[in-house]
N, C-alpha and C. Protein backbone atom coordinates (compact mmCIF):
# COMPACT_ATOMS: atom_id res chain seq x y z
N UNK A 1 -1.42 -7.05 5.93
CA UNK A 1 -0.99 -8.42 6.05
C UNK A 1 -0.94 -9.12 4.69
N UNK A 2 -1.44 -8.45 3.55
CA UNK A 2 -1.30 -9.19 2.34
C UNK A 2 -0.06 -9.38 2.06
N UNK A 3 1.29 -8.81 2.77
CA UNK A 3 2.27 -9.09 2.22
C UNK A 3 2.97 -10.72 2.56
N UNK A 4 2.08 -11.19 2.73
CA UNK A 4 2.48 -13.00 3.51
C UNK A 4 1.90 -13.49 1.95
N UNK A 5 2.15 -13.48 1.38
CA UNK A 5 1.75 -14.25 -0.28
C UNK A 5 2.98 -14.98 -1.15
N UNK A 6 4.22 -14.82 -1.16
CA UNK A 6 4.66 -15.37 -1.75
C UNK A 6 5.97 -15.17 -1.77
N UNK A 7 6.90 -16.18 -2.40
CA UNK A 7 8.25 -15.88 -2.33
C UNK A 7 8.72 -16.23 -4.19
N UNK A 8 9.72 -16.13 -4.49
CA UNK A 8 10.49 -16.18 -5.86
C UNK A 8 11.22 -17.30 -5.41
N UNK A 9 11.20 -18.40 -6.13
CA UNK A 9 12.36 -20.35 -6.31
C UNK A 9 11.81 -20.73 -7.72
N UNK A 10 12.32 -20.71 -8.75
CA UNK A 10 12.07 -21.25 -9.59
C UNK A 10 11.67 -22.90 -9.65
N UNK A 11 12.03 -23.72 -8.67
CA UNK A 11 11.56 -24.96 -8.36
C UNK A 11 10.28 -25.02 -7.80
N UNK A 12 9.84 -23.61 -7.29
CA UNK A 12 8.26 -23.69 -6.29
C UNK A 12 6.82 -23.85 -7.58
N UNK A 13 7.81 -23.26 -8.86
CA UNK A 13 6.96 -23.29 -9.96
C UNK A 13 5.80 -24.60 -9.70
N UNK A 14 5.62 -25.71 -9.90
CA UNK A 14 5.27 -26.54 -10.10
C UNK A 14 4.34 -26.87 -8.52
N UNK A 15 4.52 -26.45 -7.48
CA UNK A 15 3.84 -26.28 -6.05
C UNK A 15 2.52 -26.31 -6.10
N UNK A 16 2.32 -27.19 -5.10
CA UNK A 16 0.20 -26.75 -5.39
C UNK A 16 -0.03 -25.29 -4.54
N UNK A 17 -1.05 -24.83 -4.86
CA UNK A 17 -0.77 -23.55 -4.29
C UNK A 17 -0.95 -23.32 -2.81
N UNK A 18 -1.82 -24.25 -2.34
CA UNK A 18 -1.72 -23.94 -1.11
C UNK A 18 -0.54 -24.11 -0.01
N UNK A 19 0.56 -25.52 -0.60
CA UNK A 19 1.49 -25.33 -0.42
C UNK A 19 2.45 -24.27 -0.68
N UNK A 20 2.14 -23.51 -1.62
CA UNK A 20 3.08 -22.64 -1.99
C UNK A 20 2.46 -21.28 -1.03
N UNK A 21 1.30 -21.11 -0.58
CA UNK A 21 1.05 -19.68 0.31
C UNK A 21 1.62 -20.22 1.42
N UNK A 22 1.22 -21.91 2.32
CA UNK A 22 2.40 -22.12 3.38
C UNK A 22 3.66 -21.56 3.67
N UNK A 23 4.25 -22.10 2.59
CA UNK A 23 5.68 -22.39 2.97
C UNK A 23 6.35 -20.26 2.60
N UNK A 24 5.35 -19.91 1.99
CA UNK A 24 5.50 -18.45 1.59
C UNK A 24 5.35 -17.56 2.43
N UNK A 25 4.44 -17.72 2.90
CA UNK A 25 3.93 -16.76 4.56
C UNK A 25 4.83 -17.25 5.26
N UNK A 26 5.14 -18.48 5.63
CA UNK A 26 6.08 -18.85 6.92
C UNK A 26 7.34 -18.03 6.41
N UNK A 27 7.85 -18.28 5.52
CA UNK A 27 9.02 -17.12 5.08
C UNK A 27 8.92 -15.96 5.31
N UNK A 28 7.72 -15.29 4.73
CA UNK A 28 7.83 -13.54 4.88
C UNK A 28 7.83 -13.00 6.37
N UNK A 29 6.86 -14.35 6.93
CA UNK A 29 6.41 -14.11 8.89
C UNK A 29 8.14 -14.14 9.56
N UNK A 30 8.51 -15.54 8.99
CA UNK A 30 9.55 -15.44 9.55
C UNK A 30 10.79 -14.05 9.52
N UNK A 31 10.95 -13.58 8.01
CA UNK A 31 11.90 -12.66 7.92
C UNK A 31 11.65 -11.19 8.37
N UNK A 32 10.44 -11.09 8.51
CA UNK A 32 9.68 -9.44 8.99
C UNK A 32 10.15 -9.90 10.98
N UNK A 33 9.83 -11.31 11.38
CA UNK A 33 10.23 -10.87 12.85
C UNK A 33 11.46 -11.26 12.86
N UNK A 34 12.45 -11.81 12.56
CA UNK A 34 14.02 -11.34 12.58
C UNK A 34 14.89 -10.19 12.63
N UNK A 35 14.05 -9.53 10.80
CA UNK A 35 14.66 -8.57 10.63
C UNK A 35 14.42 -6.74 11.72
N UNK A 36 15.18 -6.35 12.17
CA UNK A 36 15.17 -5.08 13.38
C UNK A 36 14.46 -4.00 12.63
N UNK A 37 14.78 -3.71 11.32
CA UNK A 37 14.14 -2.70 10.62
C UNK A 37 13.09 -2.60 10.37
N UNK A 38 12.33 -3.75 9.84
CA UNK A 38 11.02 -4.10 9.51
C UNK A 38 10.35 -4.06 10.62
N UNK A 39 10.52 -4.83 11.67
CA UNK A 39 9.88 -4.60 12.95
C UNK A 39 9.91 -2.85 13.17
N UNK A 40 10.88 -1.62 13.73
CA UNK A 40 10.70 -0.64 13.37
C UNK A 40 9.80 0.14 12.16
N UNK A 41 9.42 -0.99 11.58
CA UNK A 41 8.68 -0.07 10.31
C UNK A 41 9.58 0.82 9.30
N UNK A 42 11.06 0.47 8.85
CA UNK A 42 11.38 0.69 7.83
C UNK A 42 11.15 0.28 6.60
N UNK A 43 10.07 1.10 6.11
CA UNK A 43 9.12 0.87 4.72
C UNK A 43 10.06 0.31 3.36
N UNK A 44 10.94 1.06 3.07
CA UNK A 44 11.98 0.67 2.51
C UNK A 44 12.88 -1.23 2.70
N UNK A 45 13.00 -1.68 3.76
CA UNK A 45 13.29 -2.92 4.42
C UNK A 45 12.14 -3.97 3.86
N UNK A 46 10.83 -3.35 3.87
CA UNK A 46 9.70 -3.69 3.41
C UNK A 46 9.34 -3.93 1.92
N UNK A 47 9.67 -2.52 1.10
CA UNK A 47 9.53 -2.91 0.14
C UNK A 47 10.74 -4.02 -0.28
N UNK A 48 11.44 -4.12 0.04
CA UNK A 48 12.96 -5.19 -0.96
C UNK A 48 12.09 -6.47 -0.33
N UNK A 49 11.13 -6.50 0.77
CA UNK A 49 10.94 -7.79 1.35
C UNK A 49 10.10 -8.29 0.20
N UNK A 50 8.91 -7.10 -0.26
CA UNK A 50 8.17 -7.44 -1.00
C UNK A 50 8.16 -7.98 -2.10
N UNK A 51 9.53 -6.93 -2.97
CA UNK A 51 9.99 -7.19 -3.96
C UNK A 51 10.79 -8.51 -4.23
N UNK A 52 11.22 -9.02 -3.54
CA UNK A 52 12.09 -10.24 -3.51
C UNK A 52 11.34 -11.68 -3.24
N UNK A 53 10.31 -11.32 -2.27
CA UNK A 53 9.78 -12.91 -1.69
C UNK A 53 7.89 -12.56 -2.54
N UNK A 54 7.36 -11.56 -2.64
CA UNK A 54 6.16 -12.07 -3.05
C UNK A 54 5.82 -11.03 -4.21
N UNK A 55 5.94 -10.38 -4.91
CA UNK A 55 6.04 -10.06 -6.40
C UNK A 55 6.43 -11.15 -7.42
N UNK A 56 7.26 -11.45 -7.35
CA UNK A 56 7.33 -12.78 -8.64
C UNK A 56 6.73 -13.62 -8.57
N UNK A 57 5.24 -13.78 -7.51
CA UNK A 57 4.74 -14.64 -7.63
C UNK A 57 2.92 -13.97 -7.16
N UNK A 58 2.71 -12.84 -7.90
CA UNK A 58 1.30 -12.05 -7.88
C UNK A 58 1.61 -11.25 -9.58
N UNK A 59 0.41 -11.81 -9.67
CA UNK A 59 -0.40 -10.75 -10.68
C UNK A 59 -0.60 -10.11 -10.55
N UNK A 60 0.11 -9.03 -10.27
CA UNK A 60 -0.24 -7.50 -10.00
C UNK A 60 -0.81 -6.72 -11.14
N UNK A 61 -0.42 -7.07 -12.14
CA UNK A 61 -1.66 -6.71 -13.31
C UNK A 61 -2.68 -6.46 -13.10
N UNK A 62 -3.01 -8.03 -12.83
CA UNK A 62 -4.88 -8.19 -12.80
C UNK A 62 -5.09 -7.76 -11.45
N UNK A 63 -4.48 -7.82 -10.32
CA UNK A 63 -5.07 -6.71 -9.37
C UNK A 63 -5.14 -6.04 -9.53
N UNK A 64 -4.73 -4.87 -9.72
CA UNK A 64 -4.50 -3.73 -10.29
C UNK A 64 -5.98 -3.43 -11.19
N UNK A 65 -5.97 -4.43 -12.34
CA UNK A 65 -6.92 -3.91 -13.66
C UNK A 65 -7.80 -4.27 -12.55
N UNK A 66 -8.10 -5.17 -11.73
CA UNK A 66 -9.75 -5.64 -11.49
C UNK A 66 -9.77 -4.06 -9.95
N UNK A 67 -8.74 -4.22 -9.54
CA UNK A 67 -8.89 -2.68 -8.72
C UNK A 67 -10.07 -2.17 -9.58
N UNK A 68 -9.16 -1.37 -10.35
CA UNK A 68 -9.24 -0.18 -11.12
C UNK A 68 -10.79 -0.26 -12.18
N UNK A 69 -11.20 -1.38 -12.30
CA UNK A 69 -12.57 -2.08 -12.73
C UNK A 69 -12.48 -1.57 -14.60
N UNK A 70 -13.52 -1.59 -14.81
CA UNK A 70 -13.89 -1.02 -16.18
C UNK A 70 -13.39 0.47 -16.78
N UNK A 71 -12.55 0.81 -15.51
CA UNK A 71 -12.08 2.01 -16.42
C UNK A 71 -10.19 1.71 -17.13
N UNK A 72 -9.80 0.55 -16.34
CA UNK A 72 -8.71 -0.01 -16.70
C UNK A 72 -8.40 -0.16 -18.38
N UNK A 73 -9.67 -0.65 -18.94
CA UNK A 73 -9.58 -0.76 -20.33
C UNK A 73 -9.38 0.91 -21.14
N UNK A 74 -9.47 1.86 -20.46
CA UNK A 74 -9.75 3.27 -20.93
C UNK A 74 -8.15 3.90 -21.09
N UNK A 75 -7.20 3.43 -19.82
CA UNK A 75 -5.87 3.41 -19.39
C UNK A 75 -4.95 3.43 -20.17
N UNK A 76 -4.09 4.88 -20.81
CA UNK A 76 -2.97 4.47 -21.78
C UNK A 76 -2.02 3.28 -20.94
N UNK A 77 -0.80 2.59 -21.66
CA UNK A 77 0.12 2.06 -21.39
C UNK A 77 0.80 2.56 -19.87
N UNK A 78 1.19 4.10 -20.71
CA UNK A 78 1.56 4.66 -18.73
C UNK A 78 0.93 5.14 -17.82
N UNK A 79 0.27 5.59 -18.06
CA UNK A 79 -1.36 5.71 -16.95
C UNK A 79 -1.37 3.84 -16.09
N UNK A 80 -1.43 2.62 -16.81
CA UNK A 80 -1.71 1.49 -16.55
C UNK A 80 -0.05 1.46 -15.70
N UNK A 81 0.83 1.45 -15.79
CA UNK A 81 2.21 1.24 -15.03
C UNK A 81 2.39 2.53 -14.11
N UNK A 82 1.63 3.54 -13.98
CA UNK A 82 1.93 4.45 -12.94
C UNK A 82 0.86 3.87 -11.77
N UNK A 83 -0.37 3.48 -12.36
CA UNK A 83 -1.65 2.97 -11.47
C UNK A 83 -1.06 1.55 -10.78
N UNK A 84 -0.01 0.98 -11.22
CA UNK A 84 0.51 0.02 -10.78
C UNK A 84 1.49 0.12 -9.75
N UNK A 85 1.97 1.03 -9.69
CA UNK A 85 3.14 1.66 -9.19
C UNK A 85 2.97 2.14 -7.77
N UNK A 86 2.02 3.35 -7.90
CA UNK A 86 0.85 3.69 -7.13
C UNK A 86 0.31 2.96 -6.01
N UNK A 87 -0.14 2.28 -6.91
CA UNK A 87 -0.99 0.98 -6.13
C UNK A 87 -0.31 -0.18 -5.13
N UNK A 88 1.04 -0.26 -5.54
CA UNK A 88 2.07 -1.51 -4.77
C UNK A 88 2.27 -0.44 -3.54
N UNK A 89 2.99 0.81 -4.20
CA UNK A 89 3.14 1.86 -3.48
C UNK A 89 2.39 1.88 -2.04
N UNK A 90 1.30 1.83 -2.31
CA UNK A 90 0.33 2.07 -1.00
C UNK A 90 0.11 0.85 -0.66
N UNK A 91 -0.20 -0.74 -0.98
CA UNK A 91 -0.58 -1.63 -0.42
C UNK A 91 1.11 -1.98 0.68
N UNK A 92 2.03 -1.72 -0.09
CA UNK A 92 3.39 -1.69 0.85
C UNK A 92 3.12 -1.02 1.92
N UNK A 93 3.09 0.41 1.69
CA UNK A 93 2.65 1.10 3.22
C UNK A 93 1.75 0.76 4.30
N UNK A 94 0.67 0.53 3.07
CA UNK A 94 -0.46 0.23 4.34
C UNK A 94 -0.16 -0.70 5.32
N UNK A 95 0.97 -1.90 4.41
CA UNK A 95 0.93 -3.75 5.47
C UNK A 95 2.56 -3.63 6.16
N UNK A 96 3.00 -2.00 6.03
CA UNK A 96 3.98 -2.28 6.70
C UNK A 96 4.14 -2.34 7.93
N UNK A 97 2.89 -1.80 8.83
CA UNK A 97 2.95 -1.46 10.04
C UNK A 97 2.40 -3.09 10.09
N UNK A 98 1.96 -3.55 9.73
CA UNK A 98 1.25 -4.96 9.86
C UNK A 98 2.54 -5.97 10.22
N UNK A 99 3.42 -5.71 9.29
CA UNK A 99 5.03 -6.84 9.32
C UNK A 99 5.30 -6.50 10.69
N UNK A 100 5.34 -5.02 10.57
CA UNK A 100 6.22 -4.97 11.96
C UNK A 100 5.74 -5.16 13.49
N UNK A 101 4.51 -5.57 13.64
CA UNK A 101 3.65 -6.64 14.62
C UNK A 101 3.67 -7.84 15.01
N UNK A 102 4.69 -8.51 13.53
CA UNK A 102 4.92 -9.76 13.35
C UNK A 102 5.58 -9.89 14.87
N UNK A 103 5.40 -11.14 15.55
CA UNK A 103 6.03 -11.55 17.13
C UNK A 103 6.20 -13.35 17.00
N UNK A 104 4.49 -14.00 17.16
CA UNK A 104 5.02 -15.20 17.60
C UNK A 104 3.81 -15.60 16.52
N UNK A 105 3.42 -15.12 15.96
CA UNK A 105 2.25 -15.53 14.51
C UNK A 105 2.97 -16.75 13.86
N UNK A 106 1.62 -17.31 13.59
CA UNK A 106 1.95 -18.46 12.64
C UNK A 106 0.87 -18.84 11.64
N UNK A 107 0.93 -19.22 10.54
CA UNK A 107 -0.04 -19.42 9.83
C UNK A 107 -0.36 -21.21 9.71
N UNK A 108 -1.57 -21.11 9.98
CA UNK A 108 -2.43 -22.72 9.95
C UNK A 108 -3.44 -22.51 8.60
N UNK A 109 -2.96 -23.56 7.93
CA UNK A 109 -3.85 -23.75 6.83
C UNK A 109 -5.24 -24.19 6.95
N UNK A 110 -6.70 -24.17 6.31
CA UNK A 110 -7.84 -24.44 6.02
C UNK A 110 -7.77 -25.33 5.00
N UNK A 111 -8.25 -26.79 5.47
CA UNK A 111 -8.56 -27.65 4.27
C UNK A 111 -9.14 -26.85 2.70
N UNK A 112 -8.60 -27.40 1.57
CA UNK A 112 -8.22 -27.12 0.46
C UNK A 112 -9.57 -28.05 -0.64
N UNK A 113 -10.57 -27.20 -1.14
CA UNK A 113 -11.12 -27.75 -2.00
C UNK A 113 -10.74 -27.47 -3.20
N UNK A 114 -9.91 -28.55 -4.34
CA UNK A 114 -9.83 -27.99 -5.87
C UNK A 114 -9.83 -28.96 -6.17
N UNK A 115 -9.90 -29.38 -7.52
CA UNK A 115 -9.84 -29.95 -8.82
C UNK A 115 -8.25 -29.75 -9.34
N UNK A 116 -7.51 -31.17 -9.63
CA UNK A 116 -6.20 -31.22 -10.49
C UNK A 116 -6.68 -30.46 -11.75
N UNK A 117 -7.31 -29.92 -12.18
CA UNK A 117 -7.30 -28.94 -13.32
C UNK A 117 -7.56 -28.21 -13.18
N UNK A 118 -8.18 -27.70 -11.98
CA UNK A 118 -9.14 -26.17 -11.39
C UNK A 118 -7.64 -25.24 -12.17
N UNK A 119 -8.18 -23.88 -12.76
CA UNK A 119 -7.37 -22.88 -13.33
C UNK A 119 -7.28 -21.98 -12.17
N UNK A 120 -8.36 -21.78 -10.99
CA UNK A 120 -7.87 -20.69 -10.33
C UNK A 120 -9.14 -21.62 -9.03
N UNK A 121 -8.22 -21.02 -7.59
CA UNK A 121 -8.61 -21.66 -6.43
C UNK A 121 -8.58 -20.77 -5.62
N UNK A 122 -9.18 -20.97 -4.13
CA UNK A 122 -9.06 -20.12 -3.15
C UNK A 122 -8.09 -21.30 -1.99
N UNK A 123 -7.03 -20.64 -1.65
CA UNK A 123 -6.51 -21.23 -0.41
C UNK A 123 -6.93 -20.21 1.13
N UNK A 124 -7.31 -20.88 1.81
CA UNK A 124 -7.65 -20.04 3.43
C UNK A 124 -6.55 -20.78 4.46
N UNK A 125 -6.63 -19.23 4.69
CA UNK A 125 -5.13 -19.81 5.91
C UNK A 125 -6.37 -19.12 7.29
N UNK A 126 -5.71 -18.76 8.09
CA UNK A 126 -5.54 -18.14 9.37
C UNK A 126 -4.24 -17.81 9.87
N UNK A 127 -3.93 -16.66 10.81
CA UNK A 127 -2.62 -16.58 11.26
C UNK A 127 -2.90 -15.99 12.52
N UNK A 128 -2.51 -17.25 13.09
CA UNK A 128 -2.68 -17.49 15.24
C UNK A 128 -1.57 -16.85 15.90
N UNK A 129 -2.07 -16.07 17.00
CA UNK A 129 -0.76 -15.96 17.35
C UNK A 129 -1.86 -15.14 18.82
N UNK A 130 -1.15 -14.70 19.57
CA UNK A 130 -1.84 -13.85 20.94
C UNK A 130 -3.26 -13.29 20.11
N UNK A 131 -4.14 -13.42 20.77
CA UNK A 131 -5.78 -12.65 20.16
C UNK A 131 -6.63 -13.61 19.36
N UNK A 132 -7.35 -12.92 18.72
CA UNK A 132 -8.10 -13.90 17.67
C UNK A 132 -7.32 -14.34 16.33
N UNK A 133 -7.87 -15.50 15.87
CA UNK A 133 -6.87 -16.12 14.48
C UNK A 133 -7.71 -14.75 13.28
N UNK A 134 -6.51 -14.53 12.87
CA UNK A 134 -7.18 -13.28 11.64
C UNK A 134 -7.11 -14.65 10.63
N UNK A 135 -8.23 -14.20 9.56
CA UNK A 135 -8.78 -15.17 8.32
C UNK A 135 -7.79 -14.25 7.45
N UNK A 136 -7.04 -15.22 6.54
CA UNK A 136 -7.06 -14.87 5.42
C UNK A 136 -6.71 -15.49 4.04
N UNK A 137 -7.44 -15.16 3.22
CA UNK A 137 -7.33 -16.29 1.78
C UNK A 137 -6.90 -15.82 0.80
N UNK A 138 -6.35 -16.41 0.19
CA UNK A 138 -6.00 -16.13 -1.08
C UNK A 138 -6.31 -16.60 -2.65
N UNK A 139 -6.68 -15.85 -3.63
CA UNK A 139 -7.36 -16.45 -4.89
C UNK A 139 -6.10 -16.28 -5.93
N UNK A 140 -5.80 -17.79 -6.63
CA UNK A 140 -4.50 -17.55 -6.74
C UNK A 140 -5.39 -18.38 -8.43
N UNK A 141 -4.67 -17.79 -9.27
CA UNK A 141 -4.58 -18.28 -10.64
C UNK A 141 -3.52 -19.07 -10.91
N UNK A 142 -3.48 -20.26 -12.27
CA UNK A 142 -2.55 -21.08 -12.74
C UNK A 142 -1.84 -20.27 -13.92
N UNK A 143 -0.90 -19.70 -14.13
CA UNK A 143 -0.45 -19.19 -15.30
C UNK A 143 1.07 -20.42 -15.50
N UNK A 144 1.13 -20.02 -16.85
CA UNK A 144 2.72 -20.80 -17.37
C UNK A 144 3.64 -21.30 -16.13
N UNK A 145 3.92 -19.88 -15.57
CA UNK A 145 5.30 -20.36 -14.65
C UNK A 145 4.82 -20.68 -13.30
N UNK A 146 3.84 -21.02 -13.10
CA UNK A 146 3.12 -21.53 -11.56
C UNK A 146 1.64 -20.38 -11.15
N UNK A 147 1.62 -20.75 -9.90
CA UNK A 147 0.43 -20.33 -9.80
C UNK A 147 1.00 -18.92 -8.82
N UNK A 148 0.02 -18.06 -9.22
CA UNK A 148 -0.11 -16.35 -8.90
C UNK A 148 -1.47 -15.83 -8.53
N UNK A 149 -1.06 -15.26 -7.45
CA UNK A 149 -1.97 -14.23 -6.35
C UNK A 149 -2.65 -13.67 -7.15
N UNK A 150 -3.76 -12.93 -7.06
CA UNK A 150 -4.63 -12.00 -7.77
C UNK A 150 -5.31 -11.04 -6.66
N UNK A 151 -5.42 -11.85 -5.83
CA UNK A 151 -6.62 -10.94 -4.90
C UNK A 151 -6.00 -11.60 -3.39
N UNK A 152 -6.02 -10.81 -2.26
CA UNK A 152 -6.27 -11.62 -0.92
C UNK A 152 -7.64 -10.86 0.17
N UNK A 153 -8.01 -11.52 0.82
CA UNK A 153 -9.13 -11.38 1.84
C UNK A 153 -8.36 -11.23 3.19
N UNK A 154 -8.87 -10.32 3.85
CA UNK A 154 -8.45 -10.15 5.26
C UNK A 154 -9.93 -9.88 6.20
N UNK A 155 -9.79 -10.82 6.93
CA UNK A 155 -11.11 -11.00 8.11
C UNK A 155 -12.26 -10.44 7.10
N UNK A 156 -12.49 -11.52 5.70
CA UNK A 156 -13.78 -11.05 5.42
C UNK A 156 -13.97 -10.32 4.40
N UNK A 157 -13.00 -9.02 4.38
CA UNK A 157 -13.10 -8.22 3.11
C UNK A 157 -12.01 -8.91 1.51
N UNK A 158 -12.16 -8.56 0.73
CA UNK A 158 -11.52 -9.02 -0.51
C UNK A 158 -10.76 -7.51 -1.02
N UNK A 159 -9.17 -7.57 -0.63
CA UNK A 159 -8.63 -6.15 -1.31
C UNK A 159 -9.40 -5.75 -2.70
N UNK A 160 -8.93 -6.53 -3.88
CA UNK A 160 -9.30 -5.72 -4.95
C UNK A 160 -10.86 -5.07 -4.87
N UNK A 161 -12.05 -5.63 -4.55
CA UNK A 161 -13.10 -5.60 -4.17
C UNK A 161 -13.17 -3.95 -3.07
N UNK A 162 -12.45 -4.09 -2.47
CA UNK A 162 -12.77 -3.14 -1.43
C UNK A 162 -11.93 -1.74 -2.15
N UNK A 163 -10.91 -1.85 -2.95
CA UNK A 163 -10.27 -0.86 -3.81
C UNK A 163 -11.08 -0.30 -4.75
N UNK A 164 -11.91 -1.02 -5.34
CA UNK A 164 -12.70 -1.17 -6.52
C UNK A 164 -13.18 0.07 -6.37
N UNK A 165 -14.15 0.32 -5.46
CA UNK A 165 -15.39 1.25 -4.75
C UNK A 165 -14.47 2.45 -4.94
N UNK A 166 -13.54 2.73 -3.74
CA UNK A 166 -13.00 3.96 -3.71
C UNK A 166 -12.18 4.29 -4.89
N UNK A 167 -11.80 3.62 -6.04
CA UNK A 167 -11.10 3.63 -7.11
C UNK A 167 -12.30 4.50 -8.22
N UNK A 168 -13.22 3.93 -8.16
CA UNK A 168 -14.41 4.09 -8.85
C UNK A 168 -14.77 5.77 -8.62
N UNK A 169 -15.01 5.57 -7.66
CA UNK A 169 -15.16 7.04 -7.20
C UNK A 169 -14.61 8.39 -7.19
N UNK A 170 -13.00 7.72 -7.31
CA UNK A 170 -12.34 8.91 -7.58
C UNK A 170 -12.25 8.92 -8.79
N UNK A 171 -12.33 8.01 -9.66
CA UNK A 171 -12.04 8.17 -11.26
C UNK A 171 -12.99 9.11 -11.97
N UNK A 172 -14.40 8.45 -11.04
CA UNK A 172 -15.52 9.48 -11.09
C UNK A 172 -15.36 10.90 -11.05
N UNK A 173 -14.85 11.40 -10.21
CA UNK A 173 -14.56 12.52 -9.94
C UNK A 173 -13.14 13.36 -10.70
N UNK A 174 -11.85 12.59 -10.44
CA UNK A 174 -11.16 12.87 -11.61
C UNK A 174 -10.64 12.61 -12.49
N UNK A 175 -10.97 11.40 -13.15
CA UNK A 175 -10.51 10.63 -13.94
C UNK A 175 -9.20 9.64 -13.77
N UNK A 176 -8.91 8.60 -14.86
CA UNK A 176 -7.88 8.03 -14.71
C UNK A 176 -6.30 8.94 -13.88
N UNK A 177 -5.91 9.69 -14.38
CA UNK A 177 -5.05 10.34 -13.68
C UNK A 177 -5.44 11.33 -12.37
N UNK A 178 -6.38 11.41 -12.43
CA UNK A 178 -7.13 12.15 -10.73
C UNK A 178 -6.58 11.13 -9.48
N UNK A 179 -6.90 9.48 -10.19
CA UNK A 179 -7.02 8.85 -9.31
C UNK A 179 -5.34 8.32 -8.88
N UNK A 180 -4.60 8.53 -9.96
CA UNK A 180 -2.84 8.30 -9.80
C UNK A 180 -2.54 9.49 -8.83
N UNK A 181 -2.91 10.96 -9.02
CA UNK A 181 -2.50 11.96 -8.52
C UNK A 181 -2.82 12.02 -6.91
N UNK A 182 -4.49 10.98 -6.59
CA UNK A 182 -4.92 10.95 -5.40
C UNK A 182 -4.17 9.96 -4.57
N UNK A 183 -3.67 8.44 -5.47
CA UNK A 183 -2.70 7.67 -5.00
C UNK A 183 -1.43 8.34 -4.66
N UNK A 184 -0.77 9.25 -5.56
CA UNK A 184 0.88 8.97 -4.85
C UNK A 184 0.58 10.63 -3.98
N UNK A 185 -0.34 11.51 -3.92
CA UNK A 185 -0.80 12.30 -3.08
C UNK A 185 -0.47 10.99 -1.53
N UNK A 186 -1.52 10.07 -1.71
CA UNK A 186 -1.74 9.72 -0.14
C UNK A 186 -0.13 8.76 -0.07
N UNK A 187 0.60 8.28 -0.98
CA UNK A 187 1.80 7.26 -1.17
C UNK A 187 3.13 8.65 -0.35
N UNK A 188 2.65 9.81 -0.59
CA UNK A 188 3.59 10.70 -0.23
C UNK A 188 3.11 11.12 1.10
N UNK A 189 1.91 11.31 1.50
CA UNK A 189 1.89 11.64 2.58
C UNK A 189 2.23 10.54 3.98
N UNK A 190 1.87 9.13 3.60
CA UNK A 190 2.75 8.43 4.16
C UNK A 190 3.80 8.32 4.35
N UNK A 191 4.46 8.45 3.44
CA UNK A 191 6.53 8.68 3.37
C UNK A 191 6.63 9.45 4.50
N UNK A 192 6.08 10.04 4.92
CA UNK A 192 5.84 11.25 5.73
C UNK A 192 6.39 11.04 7.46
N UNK A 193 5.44 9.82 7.61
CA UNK A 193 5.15 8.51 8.61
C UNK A 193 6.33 7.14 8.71
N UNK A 194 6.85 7.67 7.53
CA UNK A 194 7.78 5.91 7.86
C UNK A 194 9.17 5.96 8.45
């Protein structure tokens, strides 16, 4: 479900952010249950969704580096853009079956504590729909061209946080490229599935 984060308008630049995860999720919710493919789970349908409405507006960098923790700094240049790659790679897969669930969901915002200067905030949504409201927030930084995703929470857990561990572990075991080879290993065996 992290893929409800954001869309690309050069006018949204200037958006407070919690307005800007609103009106962003209602877009992605909306276009995943329209579109026939996405509902089917065409991963591909998925990624252009991703690529178009919430990439130009995440730091996938710093997810990524804070994933990848203290060994990020160790990371040549392409080691750091394959781990990136990798990494979209599989968070796409994983939330594609998630889009395509999309039905009558809607996202209700959680009152908003920040500061007009706060550099980085948490917005909490929920998204209601048949069952229980799933929690989820987002920690969004102020950079130049507006404010950008870094991390999201789903019922509780914090992605980068929960990547961290199993990232750690495999690096442990095979190093920076062990852990690219273990990513597009599992990025391929999904393809498998879509």
């Amino acid at each position: 479900m992290s893929v409800l984060l954001a869309v690309a308008a050069p006018a949204w630049a200037q958006q407070a952010p919690d307005a800007l995860v609103k009106e962003v999720s209602t877009e992605v919710m909306d276009a995943a249950r329209e579109d026939k493919a996405i509902q089917q789970g065409d991963v591909q349908r998925v990624i252009t969704l991703v690529d178009s409405k919430i990439m130009p507006h995440v730091n996938f960098e710093r997810m990524t580096s804070a994933a990848v923790g203290r060994y990020w700094r160790q990371a040549t240049p392409e080691q750091k853009q394959r781990l990136q790659a990798e990494f979209k790679t599989l968070l796409v897969r994983t939330y594609a079956g998630a889009l395509a669930q999309v039905k009558d969901q809607r996202v209700t915002m959680k009152p908003m504590r920040s500061a007009p200067d706060d550099k980085e905030v948490i917005v909490r949504t929920e998204v209601r729909g048949r069952g229980e409201p799933v929690q989820m927030d987002y920690r969004l930084e102020k950079s130049a061209d507006g404010w950008k995703i870094y991390d999201v929470n789903v019922l509780g857990v914090w992605l980068v946080e929960n990547y961290r561990n199993s990232f750690a572990q495999e690096i442990g075991q095979g190093g920076i490229d062990g852990l690219i080879a273990k990513l597009a290993e599992r990025n391929k065996a999904a393809g498998g599935r879509s």
